[in-house]
C-alpha atoms as a PDB file:
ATOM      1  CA  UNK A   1      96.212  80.609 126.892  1.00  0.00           C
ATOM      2  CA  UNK A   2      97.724  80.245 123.734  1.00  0.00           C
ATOM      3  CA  UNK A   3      96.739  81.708 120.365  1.00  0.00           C
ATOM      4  CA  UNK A   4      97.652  82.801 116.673  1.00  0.00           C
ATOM      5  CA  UNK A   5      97.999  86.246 116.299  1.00  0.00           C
ATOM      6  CA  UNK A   6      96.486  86.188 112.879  1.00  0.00           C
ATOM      7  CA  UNK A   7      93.263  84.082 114.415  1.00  0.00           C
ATOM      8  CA  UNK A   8      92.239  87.078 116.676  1.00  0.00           C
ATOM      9  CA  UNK A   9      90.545  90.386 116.114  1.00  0.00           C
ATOM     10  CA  UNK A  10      91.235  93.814 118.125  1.00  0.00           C
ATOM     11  CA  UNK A  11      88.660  93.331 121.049  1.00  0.00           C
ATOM     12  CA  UNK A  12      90.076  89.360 121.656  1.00  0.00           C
ATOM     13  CA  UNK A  13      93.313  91.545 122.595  1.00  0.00           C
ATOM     14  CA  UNK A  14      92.140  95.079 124.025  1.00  0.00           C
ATOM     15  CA  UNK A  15      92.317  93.991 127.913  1.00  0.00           C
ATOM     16  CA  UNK A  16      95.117  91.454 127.451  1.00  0.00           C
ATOM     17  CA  UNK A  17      98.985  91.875 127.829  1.00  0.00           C
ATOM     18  CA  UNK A  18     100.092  88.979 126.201  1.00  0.00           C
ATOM     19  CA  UNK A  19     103.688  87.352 125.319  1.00  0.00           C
ATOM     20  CA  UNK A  20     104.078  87.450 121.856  1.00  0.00           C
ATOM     21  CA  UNK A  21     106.387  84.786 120.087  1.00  0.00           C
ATOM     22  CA  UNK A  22     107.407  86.018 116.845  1.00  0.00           C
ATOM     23  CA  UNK A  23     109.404  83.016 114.301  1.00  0.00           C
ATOM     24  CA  UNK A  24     112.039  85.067 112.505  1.00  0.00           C
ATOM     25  CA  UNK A  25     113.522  82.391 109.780  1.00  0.00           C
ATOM     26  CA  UNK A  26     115.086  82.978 106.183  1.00  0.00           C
ATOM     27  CA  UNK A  27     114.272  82.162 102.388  1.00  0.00           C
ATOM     28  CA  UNK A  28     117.595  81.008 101.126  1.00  0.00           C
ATOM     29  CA  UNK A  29     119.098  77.623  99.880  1.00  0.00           C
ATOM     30  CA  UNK A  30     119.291  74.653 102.099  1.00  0.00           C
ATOM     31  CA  UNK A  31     120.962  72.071  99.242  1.00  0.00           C
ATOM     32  CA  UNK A  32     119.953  70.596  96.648  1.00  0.00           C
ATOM     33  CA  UNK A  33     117.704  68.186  99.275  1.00  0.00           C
ATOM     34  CA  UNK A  34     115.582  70.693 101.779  1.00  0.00           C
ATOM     35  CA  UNK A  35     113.194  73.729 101.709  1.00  0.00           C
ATOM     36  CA  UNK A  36     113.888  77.507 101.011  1.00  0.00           C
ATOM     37  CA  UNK A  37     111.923  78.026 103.967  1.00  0.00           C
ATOM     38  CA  UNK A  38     113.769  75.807 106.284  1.00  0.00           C
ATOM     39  CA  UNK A  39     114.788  78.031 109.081  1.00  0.00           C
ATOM     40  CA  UNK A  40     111.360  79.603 108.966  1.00  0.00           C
ATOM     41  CA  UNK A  41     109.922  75.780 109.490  1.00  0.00           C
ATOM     42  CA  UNK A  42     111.996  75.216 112.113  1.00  0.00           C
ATOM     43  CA  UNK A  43     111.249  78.351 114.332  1.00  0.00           C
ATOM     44  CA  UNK A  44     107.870  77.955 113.949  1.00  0.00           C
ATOM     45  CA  UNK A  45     107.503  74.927 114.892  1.00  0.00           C
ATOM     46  CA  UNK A  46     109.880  75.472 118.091  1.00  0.00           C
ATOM     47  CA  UNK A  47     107.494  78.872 119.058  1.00  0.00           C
ATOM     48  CA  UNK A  48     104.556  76.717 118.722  1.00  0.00           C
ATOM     49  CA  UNK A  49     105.845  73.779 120.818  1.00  0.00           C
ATOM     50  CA  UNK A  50     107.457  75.969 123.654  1.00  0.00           C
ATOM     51  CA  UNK A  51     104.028  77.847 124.094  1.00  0.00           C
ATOM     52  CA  UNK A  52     102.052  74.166 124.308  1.00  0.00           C
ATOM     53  CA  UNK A  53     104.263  73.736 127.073  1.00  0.00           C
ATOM     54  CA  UNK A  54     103.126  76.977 128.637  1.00  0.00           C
ATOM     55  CA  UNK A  55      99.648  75.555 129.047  1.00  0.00           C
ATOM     56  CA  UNK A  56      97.519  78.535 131.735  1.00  0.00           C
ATOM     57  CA  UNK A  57     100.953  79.934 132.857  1.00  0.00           C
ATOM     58  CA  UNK A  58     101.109  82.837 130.882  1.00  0.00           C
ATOM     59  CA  UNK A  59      99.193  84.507 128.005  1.00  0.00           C
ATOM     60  CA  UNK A  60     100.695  83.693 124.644  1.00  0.00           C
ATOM     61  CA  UNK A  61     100.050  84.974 121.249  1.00  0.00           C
ATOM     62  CA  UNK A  62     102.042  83.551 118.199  1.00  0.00           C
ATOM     63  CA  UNK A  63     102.726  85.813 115.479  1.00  0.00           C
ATOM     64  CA  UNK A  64     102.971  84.977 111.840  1.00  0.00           C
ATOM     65  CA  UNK A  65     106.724  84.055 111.045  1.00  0.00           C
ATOM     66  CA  UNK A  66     109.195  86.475 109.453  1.00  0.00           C
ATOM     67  CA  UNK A  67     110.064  84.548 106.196  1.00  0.00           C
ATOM     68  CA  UNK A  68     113.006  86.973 105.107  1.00  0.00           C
ATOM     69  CA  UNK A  69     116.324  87.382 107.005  1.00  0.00           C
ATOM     70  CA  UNK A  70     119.728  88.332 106.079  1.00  0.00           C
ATOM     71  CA  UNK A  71     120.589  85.481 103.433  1.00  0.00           C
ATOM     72  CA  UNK A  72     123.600  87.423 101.373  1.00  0.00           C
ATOM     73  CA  UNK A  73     125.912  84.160 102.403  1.00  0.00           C
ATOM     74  CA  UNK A  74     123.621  82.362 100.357  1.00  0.00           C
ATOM     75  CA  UNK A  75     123.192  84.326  97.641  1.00  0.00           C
ATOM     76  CA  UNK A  76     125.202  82.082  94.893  1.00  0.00           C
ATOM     77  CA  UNK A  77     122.316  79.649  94.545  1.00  0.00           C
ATOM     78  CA  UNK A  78     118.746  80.018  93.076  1.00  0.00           C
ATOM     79  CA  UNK A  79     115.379  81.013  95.094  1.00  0.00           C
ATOM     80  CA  UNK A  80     117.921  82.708  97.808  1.00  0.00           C
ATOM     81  CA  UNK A  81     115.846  85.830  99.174  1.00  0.00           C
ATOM     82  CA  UNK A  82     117.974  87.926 101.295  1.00  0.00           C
ATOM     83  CA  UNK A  83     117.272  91.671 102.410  1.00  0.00           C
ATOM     84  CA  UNK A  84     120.150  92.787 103.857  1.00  0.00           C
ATOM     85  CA  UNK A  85     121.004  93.700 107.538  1.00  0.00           C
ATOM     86  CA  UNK A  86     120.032  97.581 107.138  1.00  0.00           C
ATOM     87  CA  UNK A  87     116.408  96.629 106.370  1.00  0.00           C
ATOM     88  CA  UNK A  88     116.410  93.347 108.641  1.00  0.00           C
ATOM     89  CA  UNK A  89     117.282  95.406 111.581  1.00  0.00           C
ATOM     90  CA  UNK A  90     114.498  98.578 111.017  1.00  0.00           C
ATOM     91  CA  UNK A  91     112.427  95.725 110.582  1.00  0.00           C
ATOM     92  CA  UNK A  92     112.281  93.960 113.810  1.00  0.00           C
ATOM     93  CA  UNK A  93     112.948  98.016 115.327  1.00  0.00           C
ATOM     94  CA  UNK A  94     109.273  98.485 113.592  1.00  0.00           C
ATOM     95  CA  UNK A  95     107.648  95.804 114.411  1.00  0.00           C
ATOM     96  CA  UNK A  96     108.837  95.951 118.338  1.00  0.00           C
ATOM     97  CA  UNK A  97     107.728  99.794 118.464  1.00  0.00           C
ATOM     98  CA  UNK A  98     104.222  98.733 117.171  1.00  0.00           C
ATOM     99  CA  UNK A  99     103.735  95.299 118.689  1.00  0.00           C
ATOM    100  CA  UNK A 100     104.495  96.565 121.921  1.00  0.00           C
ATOM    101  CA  UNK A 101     101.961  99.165 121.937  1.00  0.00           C
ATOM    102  CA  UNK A 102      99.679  96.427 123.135  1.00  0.00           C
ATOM    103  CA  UNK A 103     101.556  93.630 124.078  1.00  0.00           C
ATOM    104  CA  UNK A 104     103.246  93.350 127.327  1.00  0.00           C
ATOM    105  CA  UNK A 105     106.298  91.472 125.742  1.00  0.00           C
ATOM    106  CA  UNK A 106     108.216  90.338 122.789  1.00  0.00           C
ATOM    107  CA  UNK A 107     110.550  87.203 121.809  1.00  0.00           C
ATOM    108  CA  UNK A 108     111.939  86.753 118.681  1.00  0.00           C
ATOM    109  CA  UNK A 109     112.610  83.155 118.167  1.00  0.00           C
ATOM    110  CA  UNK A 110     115.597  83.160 115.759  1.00  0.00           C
ATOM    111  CA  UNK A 111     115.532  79.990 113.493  1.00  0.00           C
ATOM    112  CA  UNK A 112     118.529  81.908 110.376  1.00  0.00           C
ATOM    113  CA  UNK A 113     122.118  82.635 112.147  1.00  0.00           C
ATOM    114  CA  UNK A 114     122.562  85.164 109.546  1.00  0.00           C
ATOM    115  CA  UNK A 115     119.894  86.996 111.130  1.00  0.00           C
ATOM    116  CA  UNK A 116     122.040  87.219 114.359  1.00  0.00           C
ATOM    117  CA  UNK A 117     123.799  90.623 114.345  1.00  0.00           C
ATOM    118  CA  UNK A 118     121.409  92.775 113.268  1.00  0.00           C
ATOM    119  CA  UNK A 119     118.635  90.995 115.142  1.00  0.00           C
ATOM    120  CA  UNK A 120     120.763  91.500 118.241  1.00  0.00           C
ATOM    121  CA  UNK A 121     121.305  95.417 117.680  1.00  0.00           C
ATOM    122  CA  UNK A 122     117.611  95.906 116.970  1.00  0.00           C
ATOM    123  CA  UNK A 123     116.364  94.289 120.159  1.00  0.00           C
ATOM    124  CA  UNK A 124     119.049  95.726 122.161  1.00  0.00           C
ATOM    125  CA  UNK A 125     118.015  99.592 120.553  1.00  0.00           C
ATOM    126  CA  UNK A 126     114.212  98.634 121.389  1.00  0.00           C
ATOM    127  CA  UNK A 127     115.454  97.589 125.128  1.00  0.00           C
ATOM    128  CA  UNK A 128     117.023 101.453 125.225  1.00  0.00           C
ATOM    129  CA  UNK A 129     113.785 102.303 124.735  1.00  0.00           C
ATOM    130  CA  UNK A 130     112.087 100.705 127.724  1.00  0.00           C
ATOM    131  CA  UNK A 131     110.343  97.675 125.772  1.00  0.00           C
ATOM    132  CA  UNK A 132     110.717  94.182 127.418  1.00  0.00           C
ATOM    133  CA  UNK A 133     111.638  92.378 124.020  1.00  0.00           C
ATOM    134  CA  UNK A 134     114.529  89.818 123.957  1.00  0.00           C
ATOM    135  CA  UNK A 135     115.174  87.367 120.975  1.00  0.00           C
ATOM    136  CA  UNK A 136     116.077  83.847 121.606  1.00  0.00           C
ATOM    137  CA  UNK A 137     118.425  81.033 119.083  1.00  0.00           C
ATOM    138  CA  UNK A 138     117.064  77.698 117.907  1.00  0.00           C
ATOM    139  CA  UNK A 139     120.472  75.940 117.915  1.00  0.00           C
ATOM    140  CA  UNK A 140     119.761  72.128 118.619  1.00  0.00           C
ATOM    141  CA  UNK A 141     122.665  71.140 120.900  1.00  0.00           C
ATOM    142  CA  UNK A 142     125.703  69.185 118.968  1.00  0.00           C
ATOM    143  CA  UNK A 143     124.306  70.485 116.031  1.00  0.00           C
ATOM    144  CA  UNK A 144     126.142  70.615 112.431  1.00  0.00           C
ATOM    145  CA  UNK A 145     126.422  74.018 110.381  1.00  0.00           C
ATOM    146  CA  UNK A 146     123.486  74.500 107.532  1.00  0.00           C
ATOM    147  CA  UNK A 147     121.515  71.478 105.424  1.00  0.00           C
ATOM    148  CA  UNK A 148     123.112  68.272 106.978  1.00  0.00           C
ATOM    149  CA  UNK A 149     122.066  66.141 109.759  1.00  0.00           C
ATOM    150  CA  UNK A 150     120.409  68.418 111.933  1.00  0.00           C
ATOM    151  CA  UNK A 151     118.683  70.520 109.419  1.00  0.00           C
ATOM    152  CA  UNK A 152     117.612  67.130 107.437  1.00  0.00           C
ATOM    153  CA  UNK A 153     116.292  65.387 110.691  1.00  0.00           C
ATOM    154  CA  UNK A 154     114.140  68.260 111.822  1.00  0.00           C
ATOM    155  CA  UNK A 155     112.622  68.720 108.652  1.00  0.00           C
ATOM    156  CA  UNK A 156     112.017  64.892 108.273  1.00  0.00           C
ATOM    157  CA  UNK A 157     110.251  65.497 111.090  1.00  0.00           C
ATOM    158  CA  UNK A 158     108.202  68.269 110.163  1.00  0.00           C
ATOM    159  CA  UNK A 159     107.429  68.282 106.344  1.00  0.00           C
ATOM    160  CA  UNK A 160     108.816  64.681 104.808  1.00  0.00           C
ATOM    161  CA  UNK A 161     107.091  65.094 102.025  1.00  0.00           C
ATOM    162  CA  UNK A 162     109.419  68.693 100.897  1.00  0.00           C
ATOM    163  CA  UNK A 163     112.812  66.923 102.137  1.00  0.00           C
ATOM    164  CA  UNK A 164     114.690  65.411  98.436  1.00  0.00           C
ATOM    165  CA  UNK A 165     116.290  62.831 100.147  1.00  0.00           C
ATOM    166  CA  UNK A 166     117.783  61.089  96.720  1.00  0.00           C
ATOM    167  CA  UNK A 167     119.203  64.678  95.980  1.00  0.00           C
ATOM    168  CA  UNK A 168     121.208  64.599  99.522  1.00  0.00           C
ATOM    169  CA  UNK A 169     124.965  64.927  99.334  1.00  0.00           C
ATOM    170  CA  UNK A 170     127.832  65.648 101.948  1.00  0.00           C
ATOM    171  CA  UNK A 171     129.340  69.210 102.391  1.00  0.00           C
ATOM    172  CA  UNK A 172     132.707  70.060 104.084  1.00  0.00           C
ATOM    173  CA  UNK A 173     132.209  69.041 107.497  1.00  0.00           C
ATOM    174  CA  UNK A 174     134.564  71.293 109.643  1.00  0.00           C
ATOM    175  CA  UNK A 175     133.237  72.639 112.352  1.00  0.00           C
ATOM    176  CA  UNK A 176     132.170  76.271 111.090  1.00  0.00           C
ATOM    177  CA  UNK A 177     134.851  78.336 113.089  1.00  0.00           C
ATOM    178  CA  UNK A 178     137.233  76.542 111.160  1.00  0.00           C
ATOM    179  CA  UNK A 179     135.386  77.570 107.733  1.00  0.00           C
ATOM    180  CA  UNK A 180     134.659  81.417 108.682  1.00  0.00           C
ATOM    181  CA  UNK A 181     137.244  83.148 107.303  1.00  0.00           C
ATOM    182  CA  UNK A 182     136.645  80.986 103.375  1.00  0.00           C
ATOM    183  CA  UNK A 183     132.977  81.344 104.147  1.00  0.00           C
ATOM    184  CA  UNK A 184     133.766  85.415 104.568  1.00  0.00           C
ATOM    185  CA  UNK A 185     136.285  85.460 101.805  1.00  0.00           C
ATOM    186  CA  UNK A 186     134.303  83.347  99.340  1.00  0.00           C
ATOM    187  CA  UNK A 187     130.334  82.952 100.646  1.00  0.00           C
ATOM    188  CA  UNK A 188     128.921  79.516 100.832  1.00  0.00           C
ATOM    189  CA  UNK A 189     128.685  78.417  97.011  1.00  0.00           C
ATOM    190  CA  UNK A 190     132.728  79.300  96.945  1.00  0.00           C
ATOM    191  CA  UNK A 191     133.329  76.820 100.470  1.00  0.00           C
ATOM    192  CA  UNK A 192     129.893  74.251  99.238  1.00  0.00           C
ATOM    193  CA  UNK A 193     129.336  73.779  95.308  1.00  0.00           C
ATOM    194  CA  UNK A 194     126.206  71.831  96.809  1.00  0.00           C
ATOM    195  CA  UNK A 195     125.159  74.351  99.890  1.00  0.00           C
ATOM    196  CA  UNK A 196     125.709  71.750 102.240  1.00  0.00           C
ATOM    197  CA  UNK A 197     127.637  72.069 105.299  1.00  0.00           C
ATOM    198  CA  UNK A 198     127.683  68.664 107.276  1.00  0.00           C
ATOM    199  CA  UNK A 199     126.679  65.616 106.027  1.00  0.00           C
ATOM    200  CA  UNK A 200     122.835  65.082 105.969  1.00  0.00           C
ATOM    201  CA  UNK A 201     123.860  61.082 106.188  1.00  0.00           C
ATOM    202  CA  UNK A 202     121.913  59.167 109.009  1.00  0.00           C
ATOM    203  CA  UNK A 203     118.863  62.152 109.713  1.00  0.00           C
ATOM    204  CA  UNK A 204     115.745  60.594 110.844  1.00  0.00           C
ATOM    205  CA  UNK A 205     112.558  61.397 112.251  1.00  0.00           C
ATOM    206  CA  UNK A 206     113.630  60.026 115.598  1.00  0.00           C
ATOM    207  CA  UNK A 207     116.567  62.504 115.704  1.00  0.00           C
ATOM    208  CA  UNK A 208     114.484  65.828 114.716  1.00  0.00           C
ATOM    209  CA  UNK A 209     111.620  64.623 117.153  1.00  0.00           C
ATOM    210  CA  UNK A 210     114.468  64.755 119.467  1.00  0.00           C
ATOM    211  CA  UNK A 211     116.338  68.119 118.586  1.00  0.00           C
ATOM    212  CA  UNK A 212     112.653  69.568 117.778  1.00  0.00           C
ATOM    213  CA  UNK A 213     111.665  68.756 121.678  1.00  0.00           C
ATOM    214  CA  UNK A 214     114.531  69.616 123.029  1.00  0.00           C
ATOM    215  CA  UNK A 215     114.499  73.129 121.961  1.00  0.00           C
ATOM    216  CA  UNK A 216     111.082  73.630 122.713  1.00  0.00           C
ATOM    217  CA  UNK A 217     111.935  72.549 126.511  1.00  0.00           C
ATOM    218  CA  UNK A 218     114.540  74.756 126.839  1.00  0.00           C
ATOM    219  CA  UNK A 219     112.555  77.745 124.950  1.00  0.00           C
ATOM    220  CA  UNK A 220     109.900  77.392 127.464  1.00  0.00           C
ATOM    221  CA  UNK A 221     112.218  77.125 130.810  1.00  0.00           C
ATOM    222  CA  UNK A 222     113.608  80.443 129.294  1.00  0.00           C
ATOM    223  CA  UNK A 223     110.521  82.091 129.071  1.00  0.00           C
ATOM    224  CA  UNK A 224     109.932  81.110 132.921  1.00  0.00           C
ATOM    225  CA  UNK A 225     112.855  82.632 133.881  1.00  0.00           C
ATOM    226  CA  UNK A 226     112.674  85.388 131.376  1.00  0.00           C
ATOM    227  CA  UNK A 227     116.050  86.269 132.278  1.00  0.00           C
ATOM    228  CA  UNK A 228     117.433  88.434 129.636  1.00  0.00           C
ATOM    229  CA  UNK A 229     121.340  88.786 128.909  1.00  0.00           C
ATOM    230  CA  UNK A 230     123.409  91.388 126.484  1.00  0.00           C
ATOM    231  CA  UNK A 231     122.947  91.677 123.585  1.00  0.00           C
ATOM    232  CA  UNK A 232     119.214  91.300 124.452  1.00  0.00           C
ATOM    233  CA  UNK A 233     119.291  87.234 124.419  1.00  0.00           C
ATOM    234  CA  UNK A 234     116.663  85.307 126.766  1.00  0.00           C
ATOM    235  CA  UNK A 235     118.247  82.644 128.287  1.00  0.00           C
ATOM    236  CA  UNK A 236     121.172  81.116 130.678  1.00  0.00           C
ATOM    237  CA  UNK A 237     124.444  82.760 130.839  1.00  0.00           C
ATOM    238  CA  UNK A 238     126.001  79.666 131.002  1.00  0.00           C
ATOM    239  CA  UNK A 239     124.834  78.488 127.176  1.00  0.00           C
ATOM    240  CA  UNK A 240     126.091  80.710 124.544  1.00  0.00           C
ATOM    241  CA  UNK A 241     124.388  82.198 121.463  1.00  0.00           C
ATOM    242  CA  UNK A 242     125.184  81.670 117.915  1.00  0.00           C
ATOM    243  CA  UNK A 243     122.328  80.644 115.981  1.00  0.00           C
END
């Protein structure tokens, strides 16, 4: 069974102990051609096709998304919302303690890589405290850093009519361990003028069909296994984490 959170009242949830996927995006630039709310797009949609492929397996409740991560890279450019890692991480520590009062288990579903660090530290504090809560990356494999092809194709997908694709420009596109230490030293606008990291050139609705699905099958092979690795990450050890 799966269901919004926000659909239900108390007694549809007294005598369950349901999974409960919980989106955790941003509000921060994406260029000059894509959504604020991007990231928060993106994990939604990945929470919501994971749990269809769930179907009478396991009891699944989808909770509103989290539209506001840790976005202080970001904060050069206009409509950025970011509040900070101190509140981001008592934030998902809150939630957990109270969620899990009547749910029998939490996943974050992690669509910012800002978020990363202090999601990681919450979820591993709640998992001191004896709550089964993990948090889980949407990172599409092969994918490129922030607003280019990958971004661009999923939203495509998703909401067409909020992608600017006239506005669309190429960023640097080094891979993003090569970038770090500028994008440390300077944040994005000083690396980006535009935002853009990649090159949004070539997206299509094929492509984020593709990187949308894929996610969601490996999202939901993950929650089969629930196997749950340090720093509190659902998934295989053999993938890494850094989305």
């Amino acid at each position: 069974m799966t269901t919004r959170l926000a659909d239900l009242t108390w007694p549809d949830l007294e005598r369950r102990r349901p999974l409960v996927l919980l989106p955790f995006g941003s509000l921060e630039q994406h260029g000059p051609h894509l959504p604020l709310d991007t990231d928060a797009e993106v994990a939604t949609a990945v929470a919501h096709r994971a749990a269809a492929r769930l179907p009478g397996e396991l009891d699944v409740v989808i909770a509103p998304v989290l539209p506001y991560g840790a976005s202080g890279e970001h904060e050069g450019f206009a409509g950025t919302v970011s509040i900070g890692h101190v509140a981001l991480r008592m934030l998902v520590t809150e939630i957990g303690r109270s969620m899990l009062r009547w749910a029998g288990r939490l996943l974050v579903v992690n669509g910012h890589g800002g978020n990363l660090t202090s999601l990681a530290d919450a979820v591993t504090g709640l998992r001191g405290e004896s709550r089964d809560v993990a948090w889980w990356p949407c990172v599409p494999r092969g994918s490129d850093a922030h607003a280019g092809r990958t971004e661009t194709s999923m939203m495509l997908r998703l909401r067409p009519e909020a992608v600017r694709g006239e506005r669309a420009v190429a960023g640097p596109t080094e891979p993003i361990h090569l970038l770090m230490e500028r994008l440390v030293r300077d944040s994005v606008r000083g690396v980006s003028p535009s935002g853009v990291l990649g090159d949004p050139g070539g997206a299509s609705t094929g492509e984020g069909e593709r990187l949308l699905d894929g996610m969601a099958a490996r999202l939901a092979g993950d929650i089969r296994r629930w196997q749950v690795m340090d720093p509190g990450r659902l998934g295989n050890a053999s993938r890494g984490a850094t989305r």
